[in-house]
C-alpha atoms as a PDB file:
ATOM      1  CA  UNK A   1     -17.925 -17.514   2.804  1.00  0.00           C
ATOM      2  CA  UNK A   2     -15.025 -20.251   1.891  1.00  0.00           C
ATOM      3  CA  UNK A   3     -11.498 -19.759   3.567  1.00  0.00           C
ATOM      4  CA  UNK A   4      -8.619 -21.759   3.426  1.00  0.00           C
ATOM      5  CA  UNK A   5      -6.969 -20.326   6.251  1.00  0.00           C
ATOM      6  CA  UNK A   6      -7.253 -19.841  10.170  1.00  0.00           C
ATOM      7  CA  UNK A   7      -7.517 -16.785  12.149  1.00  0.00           C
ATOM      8  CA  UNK A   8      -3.983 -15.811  13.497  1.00  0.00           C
ATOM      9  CA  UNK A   9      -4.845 -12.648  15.777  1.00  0.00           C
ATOM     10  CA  UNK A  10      -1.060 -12.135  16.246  1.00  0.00           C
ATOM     11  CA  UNK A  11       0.939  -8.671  16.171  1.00  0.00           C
ATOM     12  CA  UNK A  12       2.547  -9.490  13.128  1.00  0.00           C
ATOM     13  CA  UNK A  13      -0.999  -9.957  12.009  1.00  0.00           C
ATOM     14  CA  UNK A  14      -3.153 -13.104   9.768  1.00  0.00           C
ATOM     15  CA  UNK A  15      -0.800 -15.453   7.688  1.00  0.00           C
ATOM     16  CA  UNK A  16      -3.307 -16.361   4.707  1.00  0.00           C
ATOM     17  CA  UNK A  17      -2.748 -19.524   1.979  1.00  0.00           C
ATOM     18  CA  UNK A  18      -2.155 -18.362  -1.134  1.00  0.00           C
ATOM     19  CA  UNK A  19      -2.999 -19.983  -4.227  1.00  0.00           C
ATOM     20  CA  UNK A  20      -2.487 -18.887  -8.035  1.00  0.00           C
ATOM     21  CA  UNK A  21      -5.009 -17.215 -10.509  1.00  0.00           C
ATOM     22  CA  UNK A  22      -4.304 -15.938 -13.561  1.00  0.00           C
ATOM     23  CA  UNK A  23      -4.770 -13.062 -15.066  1.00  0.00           C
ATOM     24  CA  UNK A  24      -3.723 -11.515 -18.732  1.00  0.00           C
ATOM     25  CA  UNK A  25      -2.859  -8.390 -20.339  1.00  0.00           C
ATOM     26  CA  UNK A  26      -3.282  -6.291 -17.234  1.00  0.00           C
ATOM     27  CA  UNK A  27      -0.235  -4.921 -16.048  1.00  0.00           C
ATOM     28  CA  UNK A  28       0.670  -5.411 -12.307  1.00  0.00           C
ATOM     29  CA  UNK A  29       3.365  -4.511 -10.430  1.00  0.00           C
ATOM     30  CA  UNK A  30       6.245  -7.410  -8.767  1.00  0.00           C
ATOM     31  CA  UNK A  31       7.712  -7.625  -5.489  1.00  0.00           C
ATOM     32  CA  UNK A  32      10.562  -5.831  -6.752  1.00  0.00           C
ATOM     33  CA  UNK A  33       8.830  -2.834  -7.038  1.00  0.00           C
ATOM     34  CA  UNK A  34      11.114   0.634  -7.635  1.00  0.00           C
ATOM     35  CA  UNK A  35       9.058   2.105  -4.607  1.00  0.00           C
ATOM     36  CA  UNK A  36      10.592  -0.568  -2.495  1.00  0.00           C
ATOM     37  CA  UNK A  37      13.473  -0.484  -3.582  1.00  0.00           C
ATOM     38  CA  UNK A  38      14.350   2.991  -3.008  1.00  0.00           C
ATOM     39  CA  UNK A  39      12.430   2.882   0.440  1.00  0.00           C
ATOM     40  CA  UNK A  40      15.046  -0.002   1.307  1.00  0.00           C
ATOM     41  CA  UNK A  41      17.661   2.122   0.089  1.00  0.00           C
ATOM     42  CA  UNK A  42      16.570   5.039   2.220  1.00  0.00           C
ATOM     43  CA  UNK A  43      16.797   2.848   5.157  1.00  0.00           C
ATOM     44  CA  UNK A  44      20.375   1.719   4.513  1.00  0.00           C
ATOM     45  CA  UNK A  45      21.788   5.240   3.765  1.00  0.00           C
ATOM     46  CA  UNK A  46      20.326   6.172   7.082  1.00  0.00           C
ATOM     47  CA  UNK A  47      21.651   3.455   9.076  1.00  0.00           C
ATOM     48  CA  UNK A  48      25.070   3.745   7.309  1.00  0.00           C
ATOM     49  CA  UNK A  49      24.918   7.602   8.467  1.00  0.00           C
ATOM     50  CA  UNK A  50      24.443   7.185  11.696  1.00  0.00           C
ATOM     51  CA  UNK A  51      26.874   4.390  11.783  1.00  0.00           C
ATOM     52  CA  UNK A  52      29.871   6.778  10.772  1.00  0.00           C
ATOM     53  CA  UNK A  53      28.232   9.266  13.824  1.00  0.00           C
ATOM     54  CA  UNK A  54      27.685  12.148  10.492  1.00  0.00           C
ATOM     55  CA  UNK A  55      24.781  14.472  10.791  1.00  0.00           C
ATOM     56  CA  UNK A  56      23.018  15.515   7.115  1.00  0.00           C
ATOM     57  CA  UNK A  57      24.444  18.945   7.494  1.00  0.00           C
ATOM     58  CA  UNK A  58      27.750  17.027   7.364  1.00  0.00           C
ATOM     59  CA  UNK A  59      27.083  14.932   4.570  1.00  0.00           C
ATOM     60  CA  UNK A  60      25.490  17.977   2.623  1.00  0.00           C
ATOM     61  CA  UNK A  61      28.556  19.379   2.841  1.00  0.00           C
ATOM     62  CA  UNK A  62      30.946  16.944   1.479  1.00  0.00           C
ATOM     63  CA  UNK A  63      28.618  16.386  -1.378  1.00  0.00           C
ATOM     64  CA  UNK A  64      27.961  20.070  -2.155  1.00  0.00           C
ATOM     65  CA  UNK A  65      24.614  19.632  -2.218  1.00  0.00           C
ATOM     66  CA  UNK A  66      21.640  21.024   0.358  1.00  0.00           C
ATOM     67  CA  UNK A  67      20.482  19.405   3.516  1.00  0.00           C
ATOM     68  CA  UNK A  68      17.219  18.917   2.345  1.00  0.00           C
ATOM     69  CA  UNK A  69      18.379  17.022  -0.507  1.00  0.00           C
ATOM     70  CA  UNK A  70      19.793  14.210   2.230  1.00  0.00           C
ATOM     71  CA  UNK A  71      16.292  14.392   4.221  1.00  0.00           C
ATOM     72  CA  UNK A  72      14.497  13.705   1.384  1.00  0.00           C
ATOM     73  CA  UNK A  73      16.934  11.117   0.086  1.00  0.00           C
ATOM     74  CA  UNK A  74      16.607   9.491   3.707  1.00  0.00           C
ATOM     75  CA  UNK A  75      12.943   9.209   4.126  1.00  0.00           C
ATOM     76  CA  UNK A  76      12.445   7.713   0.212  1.00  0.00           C
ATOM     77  CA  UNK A  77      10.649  10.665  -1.170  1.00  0.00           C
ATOM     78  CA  UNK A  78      13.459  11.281  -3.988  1.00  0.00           C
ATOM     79  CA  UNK A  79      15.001   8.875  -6.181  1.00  0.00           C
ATOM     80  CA  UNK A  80      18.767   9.164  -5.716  1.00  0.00           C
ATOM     81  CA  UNK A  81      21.880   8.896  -8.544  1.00  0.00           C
ATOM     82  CA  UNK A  82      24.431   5.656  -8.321  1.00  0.00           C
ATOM     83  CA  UNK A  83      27.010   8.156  -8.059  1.00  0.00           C
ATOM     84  CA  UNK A  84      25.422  10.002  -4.946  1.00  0.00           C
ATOM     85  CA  UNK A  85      24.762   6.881  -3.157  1.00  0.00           C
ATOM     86  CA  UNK A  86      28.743   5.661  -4.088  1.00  0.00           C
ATOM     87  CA  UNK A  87      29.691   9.328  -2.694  1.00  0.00           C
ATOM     88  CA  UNK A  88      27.778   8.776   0.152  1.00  0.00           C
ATOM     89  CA  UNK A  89      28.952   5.174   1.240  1.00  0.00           C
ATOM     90  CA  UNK A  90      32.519   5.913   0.747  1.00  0.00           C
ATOM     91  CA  UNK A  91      32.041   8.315   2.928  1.00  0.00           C
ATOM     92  CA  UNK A  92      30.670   6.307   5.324  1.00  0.00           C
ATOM     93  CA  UNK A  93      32.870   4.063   5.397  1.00  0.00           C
ATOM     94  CA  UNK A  94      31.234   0.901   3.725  1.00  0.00           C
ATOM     95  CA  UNK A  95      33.423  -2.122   2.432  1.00  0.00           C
ATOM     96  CA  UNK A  96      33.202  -2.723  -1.513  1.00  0.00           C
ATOM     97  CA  UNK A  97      30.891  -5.340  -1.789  1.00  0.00           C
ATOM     98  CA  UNK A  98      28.193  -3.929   0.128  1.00  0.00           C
ATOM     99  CA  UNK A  99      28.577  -0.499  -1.544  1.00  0.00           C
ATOM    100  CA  UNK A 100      28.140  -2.137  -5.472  1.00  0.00           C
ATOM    101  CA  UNK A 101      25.246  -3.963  -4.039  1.00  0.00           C
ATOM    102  CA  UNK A 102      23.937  -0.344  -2.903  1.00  0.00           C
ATOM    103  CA  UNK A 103      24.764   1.356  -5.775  1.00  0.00           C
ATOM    104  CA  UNK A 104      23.101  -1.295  -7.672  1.00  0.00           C
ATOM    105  CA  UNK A 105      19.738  -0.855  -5.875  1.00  0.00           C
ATOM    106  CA  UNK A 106      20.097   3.002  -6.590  1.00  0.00           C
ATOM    107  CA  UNK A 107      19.941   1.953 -10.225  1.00  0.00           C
ATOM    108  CA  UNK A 108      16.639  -0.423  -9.954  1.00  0.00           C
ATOM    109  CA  UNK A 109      15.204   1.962  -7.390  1.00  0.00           C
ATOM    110  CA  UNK A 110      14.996   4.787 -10.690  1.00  0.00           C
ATOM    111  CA  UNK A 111      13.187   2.734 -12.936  1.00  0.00           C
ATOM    112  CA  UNK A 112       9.274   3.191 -13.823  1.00  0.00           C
ATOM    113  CA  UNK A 113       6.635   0.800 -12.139  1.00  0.00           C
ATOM    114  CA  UNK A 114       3.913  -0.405 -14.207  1.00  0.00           C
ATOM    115  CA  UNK A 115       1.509   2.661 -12.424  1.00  0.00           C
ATOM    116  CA  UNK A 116       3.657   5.382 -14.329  1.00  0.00           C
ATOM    117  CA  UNK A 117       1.784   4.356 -17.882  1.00  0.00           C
ATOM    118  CA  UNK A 118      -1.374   5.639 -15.666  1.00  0.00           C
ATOM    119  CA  UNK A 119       0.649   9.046 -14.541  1.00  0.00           C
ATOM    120  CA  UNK A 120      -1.827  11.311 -16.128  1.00  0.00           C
ATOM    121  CA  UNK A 121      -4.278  10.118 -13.925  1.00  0.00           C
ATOM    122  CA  UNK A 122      -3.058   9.800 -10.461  1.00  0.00           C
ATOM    123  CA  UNK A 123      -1.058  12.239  -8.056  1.00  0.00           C
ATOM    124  CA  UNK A 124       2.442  12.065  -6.792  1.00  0.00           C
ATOM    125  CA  UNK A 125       1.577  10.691  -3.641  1.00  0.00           C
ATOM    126  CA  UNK A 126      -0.579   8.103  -4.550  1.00  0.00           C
ATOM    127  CA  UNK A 127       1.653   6.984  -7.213  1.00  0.00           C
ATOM    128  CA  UNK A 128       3.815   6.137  -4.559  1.00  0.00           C
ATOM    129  CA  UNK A 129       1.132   4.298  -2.237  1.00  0.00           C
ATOM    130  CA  UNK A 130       0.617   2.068  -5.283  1.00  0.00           C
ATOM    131  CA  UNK A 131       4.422   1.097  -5.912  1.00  0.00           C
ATOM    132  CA  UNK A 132       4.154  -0.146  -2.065  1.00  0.00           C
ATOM    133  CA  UNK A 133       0.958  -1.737  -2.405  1.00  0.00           C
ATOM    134  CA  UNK A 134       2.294  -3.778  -5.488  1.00  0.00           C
ATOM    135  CA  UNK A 135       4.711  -5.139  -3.354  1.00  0.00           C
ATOM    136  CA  UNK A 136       3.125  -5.884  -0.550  1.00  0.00           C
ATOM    137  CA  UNK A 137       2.916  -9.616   0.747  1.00  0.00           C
ATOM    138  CA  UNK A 138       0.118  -8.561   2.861  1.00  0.00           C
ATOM    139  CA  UNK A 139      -2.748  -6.485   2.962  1.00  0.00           C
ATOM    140  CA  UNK A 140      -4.630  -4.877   6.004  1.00  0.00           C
ATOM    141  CA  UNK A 141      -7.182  -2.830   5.468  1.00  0.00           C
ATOM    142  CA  UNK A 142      -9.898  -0.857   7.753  1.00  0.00           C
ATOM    143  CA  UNK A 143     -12.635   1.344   5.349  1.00  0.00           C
ATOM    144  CA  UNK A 144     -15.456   2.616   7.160  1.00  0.00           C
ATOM    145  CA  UNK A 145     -17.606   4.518   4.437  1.00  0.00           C
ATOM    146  CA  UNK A 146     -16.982   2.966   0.946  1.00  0.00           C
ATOM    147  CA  UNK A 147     -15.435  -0.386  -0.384  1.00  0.00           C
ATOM    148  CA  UNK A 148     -11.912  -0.195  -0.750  1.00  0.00           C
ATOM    149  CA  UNK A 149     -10.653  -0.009  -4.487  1.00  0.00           C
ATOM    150  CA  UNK A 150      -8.661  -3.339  -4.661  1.00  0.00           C
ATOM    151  CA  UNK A 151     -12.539  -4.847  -3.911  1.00  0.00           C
ATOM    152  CA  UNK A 152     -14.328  -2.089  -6.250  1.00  0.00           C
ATOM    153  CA  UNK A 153     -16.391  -3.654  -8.878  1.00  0.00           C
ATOM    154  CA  UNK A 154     -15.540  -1.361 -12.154  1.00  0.00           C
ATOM    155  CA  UNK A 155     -19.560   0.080 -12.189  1.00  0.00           C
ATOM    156  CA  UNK A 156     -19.228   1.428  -8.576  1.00  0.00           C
ATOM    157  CA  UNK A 157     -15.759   2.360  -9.012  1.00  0.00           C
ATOM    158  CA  UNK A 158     -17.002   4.431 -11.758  1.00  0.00           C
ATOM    159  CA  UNK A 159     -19.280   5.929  -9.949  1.00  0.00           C
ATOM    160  CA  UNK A 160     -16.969   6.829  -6.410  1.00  0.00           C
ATOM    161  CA  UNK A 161     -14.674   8.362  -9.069  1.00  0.00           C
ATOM    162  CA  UNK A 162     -17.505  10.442 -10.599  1.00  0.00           C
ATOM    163  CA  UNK A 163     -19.014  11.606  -7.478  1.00  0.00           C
ATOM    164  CA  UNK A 164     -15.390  13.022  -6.349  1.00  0.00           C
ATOM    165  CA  UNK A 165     -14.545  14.457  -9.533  1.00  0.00           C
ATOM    166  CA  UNK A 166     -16.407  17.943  -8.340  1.00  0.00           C
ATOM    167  CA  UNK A 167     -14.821  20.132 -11.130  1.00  0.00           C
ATOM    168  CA  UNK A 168     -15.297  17.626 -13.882  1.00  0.00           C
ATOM    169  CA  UNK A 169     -11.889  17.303 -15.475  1.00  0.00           C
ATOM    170  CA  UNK A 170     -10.850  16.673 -18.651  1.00  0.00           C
ATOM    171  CA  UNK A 171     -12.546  14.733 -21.135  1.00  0.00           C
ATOM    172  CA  UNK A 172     -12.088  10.929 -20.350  1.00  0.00           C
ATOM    173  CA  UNK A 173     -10.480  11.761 -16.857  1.00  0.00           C
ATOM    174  CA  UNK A 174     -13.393   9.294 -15.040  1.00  0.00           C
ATOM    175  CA  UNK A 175     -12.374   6.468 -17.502  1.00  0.00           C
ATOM    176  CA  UNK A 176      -9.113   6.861 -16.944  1.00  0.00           C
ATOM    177  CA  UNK A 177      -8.527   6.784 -13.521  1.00  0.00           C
ATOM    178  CA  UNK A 178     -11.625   3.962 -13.354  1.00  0.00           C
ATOM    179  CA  UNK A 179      -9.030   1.962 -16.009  1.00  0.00           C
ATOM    180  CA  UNK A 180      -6.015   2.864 -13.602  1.00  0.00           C
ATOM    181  CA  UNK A 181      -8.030   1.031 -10.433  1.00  0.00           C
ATOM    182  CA  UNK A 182      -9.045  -1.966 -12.287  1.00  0.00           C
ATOM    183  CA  UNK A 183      -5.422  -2.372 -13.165  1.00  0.00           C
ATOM    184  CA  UNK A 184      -4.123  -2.964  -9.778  1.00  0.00           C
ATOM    185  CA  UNK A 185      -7.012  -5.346  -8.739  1.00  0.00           C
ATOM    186  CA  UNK A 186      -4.877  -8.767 -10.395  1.00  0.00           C
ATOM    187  CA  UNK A 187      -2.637  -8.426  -7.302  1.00  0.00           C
ATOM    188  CA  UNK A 188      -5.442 -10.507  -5.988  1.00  0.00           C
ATOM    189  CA  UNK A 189      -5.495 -13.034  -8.810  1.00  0.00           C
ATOM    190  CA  UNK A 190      -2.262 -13.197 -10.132  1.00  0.00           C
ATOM    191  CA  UNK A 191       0.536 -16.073  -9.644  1.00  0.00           C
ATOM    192  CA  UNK A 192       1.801 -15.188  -6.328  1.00  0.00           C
ATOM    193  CA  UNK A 193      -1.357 -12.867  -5.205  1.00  0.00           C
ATOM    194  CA  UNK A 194      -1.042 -10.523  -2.201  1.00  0.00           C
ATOM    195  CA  UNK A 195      -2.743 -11.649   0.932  1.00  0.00           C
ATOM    196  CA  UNK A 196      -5.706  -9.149   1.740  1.00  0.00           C
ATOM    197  CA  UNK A 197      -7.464  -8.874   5.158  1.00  0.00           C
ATOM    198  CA  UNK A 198     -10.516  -6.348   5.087  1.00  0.00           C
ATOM    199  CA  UNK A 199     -12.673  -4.984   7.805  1.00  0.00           C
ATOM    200  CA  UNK A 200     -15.276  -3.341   6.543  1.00  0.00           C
ATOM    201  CA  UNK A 201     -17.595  -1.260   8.474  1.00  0.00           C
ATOM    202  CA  UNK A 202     -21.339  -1.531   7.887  1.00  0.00           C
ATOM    203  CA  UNK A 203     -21.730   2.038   6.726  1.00  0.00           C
ATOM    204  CA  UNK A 204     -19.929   0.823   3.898  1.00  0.00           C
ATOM    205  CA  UNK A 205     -22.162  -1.434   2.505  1.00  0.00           C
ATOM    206  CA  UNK A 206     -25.173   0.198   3.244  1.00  0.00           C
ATOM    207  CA  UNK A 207     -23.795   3.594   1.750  1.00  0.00           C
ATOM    208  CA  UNK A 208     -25.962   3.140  -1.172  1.00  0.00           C
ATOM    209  CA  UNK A 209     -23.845   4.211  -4.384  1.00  0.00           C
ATOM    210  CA  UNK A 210     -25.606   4.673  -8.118  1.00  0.00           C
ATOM    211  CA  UNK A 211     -28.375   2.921  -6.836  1.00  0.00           C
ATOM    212  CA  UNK A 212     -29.399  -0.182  -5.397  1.00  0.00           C
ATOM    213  CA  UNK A 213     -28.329  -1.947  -8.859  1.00  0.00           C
ATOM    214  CA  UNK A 214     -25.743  -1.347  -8.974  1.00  0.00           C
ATOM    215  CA  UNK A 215     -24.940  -1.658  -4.977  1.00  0.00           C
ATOM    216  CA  UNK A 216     -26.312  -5.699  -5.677  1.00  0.00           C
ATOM    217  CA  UNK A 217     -23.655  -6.063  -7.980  1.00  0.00           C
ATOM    218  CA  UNK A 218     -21.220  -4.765  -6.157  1.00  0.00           C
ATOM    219  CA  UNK A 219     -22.131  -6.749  -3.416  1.00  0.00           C
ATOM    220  CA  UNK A 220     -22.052 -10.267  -5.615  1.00  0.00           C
ATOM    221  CA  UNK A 221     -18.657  -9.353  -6.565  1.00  0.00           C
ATOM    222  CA  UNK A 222     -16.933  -9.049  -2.652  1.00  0.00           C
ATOM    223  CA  UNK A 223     -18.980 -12.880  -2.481  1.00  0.00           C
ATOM    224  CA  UNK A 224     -16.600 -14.108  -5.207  1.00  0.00           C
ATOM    225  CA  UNK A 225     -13.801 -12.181  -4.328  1.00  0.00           C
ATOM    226  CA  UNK A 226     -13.798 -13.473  -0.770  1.00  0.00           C
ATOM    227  CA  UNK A 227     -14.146 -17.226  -1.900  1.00  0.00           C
ATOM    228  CA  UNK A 228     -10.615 -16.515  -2.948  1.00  0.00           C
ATOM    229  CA  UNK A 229      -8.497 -18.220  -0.954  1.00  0.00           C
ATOM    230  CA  UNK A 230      -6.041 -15.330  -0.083  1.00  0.00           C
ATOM    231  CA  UNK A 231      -8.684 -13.103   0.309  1.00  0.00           C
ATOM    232  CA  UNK A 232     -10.417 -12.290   4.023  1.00  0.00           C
ATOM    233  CA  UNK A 233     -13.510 -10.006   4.347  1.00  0.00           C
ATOM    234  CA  UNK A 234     -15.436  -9.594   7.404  1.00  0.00           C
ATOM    235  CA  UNK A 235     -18.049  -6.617   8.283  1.00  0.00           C
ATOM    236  CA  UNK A 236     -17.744  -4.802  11.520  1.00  0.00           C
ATOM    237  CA  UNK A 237     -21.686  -4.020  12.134  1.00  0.00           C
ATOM    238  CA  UNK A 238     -23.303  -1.381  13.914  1.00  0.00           C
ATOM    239  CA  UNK A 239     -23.912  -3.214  16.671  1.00  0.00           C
ATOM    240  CA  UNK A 240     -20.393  -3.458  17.458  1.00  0.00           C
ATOM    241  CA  UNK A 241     -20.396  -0.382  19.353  1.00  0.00           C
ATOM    242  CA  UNK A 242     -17.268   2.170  19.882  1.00  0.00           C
ATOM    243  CA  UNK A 243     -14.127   0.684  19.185  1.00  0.00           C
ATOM    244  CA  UNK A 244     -10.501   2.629  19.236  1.00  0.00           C
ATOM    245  CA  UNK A 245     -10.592   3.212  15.194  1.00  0.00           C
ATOM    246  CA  UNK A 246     -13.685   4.922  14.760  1.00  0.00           C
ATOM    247  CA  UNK A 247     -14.102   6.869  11.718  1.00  0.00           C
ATOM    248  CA  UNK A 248     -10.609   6.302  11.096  1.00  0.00           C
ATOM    249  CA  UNK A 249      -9.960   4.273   8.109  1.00  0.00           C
ATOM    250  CA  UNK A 250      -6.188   2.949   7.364  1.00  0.00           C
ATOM    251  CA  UNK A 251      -4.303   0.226   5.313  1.00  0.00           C
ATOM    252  CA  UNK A 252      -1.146  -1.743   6.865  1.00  0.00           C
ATOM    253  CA  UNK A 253       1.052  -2.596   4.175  1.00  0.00           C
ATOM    254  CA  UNK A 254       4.042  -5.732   4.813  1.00  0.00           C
ATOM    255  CA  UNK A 255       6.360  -6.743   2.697  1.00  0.00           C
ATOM    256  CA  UNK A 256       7.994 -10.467   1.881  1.00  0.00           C
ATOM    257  CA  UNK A 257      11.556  -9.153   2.906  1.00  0.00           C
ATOM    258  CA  UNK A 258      12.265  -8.294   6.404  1.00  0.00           C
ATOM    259  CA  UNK A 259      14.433  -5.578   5.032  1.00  0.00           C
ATOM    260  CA  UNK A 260      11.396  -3.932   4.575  1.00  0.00           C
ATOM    261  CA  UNK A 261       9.285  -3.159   7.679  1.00  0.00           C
ATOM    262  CA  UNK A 262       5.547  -2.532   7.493  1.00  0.00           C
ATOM    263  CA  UNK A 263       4.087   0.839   6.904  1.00  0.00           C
ATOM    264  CA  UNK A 264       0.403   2.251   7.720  1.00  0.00           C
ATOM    265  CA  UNK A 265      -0.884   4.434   5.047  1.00  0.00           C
ATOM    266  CA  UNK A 266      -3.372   7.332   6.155  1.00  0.00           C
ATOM    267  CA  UNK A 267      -5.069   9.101   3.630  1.00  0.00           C
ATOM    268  CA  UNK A 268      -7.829  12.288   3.222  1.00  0.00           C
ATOM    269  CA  UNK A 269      -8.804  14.487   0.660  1.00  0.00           C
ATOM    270  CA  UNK A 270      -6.137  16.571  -0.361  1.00  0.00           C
ATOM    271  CA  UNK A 271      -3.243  14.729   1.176  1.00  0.00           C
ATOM    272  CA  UNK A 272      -1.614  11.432   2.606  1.00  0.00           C
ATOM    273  CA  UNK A 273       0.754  10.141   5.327  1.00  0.00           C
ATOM    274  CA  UNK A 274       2.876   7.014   5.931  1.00  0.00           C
ATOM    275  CA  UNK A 275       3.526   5.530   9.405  1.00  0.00           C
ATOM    276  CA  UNK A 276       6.671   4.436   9.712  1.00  0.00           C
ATOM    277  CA  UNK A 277       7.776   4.381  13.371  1.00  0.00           C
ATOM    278  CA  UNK A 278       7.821   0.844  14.448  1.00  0.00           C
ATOM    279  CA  UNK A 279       6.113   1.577  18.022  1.00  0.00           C
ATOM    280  CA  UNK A 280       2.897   3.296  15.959  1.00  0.00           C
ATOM    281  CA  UNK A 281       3.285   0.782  13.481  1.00  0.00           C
ATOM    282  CA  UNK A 282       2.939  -2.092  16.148  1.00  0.00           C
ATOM    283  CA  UNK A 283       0.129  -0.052  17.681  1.00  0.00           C
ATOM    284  CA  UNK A 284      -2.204  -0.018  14.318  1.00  0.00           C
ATOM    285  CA  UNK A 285      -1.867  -3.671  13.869  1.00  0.00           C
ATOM    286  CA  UNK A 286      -2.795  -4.222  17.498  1.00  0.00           C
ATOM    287  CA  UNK A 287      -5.750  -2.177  16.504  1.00  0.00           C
ATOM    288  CA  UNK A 288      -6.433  -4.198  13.458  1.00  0.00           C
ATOM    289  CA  UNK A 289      -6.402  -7.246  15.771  1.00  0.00           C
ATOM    290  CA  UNK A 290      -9.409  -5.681  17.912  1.00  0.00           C
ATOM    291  CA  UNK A 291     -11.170  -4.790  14.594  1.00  0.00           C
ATOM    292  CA  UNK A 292     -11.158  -7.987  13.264  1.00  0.00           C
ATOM    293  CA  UNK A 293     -11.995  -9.936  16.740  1.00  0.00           C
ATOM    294  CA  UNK A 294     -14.620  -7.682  16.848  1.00  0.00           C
ATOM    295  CA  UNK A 295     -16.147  -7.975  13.507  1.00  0.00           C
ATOM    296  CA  UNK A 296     -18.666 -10.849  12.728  1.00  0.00           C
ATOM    297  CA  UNK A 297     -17.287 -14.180  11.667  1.00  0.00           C
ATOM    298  CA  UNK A 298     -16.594 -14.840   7.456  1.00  0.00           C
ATOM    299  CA  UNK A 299     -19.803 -16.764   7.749  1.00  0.00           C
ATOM    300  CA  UNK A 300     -21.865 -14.051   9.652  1.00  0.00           C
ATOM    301  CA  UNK A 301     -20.460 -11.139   7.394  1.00  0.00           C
END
């Protein structure tokens, strides 16, 4: 395997080199991504809060609106009005400038990412998975039993899709979604890619899936994936033994702005979470560290 980078087993995890590759007609999502945006905003509405020492029950109150409507406005799950985030910061107490620049984000944080053309074919909460992924800087990512979808050539993705599809779905449902996955793979490729470190566990690559055709071509295409230079892929074998993340796949997202903190995304079949606490944050990328000192070298995998 050809890497132009060195192995940085620090908390803040690898620093890859990045080089440019385009891509056309696919749309991909930027760093400014509406998901981030309103996630920063979420922060600073928090912080602000606590600042001025006012609970939500408070704030609820002088904006005659419920509490849950501030928790939910907090943690990034709703999109929130200019003039609710104004109310809010004059509240709080925040000079002018800082306030417009707020109120501004509110406005970019409530437009559509490139994903929402694809809407019909995802859920909620992976729609908003996607608007962080598309900004992420960096990638981490531990998958034990398949190959991750950013590394899915479109035949297996096809047939992962299929094989979870247990009800069968409207007509054209498979091709859609398959059509959604391949569009968020040119975050690899594009201009300013997104750096991607994966650990994959051996069960994942000798899960055999549609057959061992189509298994050799999805193998070929991780080869010339991880020949790109951004892009780091080792195997964690059997032989490895127990490690602390067994069966326990989970993607580390960080972002170019340290405004935005990393989050760990954990996902199953009917639902997903987001890490967020910086202590349990620090703690998965201190596991991704063992995983990938652990795994065979690029060569070896």
């Amino acid at each position: 395997m050809q890497y132009a980078f060195g192995i940085s087993l620090t908390l803040a995890g690898a620093t890859l080199e990045a080089s440019s590759h385009r891509d056309g007609g696919i749309p991909t999502a930027t760093q400014q991504s509406p998901t981030v945006r309103r996630r920063r905003l979420a922060l600073e509405l928090r912080r602000f809060r606590e600042a001025a020492r006012l609970t939500c029950e408070e704030v609820a109150e002088h904006l005659e609106c419920s509490i849950s409507k501030i928790s939910r406005i907090e943690t990034g799950r709703v999109s929130v009005s200019p003039r609710d985030v104004r109310d809010m910061l004059e509240l709080y107490g925040v000079p002018a400038p800082q306030r417009d620049n707020l109120v501004q984000l509110a406005r970019e944080s409530r437009q559509k990412g490139w994903w929402h053309a694809y809407s019909d074919a995802i859920e909620p909460r992976f729609a908003t998975y996607i608007g962080l992924e598309s900004a992420a800087s960096e990638i981490r990512i531990y998958e034990v039993t398949l190959i991750p979808g950013l590394l899915q050539s479109e035949d297996y993705a096809r047939a992962v899709i299929a094989a979870g599809t247990v009800d069968g779905g409207p007509p054209g449902a498979v091709e859609r979604i398959v059509a959604f996955r391949m569009a968020r793979q040119p975050t690899l490729t594009s201009d300013d890619p997104s750096q991607l470190w994966a650990v994959l566990d051996e069960a994942a690559l000798r899960r055999r899936v549609g057959g061992s055709g189509l298994m050799r071509l999805q193998l070929e295409h991780l080869l010339e994936l991880s020949r790109l230079p951004n892009v780091a892929i080792q195997v964690l074998p059997f032989g490895a033994g127990a490690h602390p993340a067994m069966g326990r796949p989970f993607v580390i997202l960080a972002f170019p702005e340290r405004a935005d903190p990393d989050v760990v995304y954990l996902e199953d079949l009917t639902s997903a979470l987001y890490v967020e606490d910086v202590n349990e944050v620090d703690r998965y990328n201190m596991f991704f560290n063992h995983l990938r000192a652990t795994a065979l070298s690029f060569e070896d995998s």
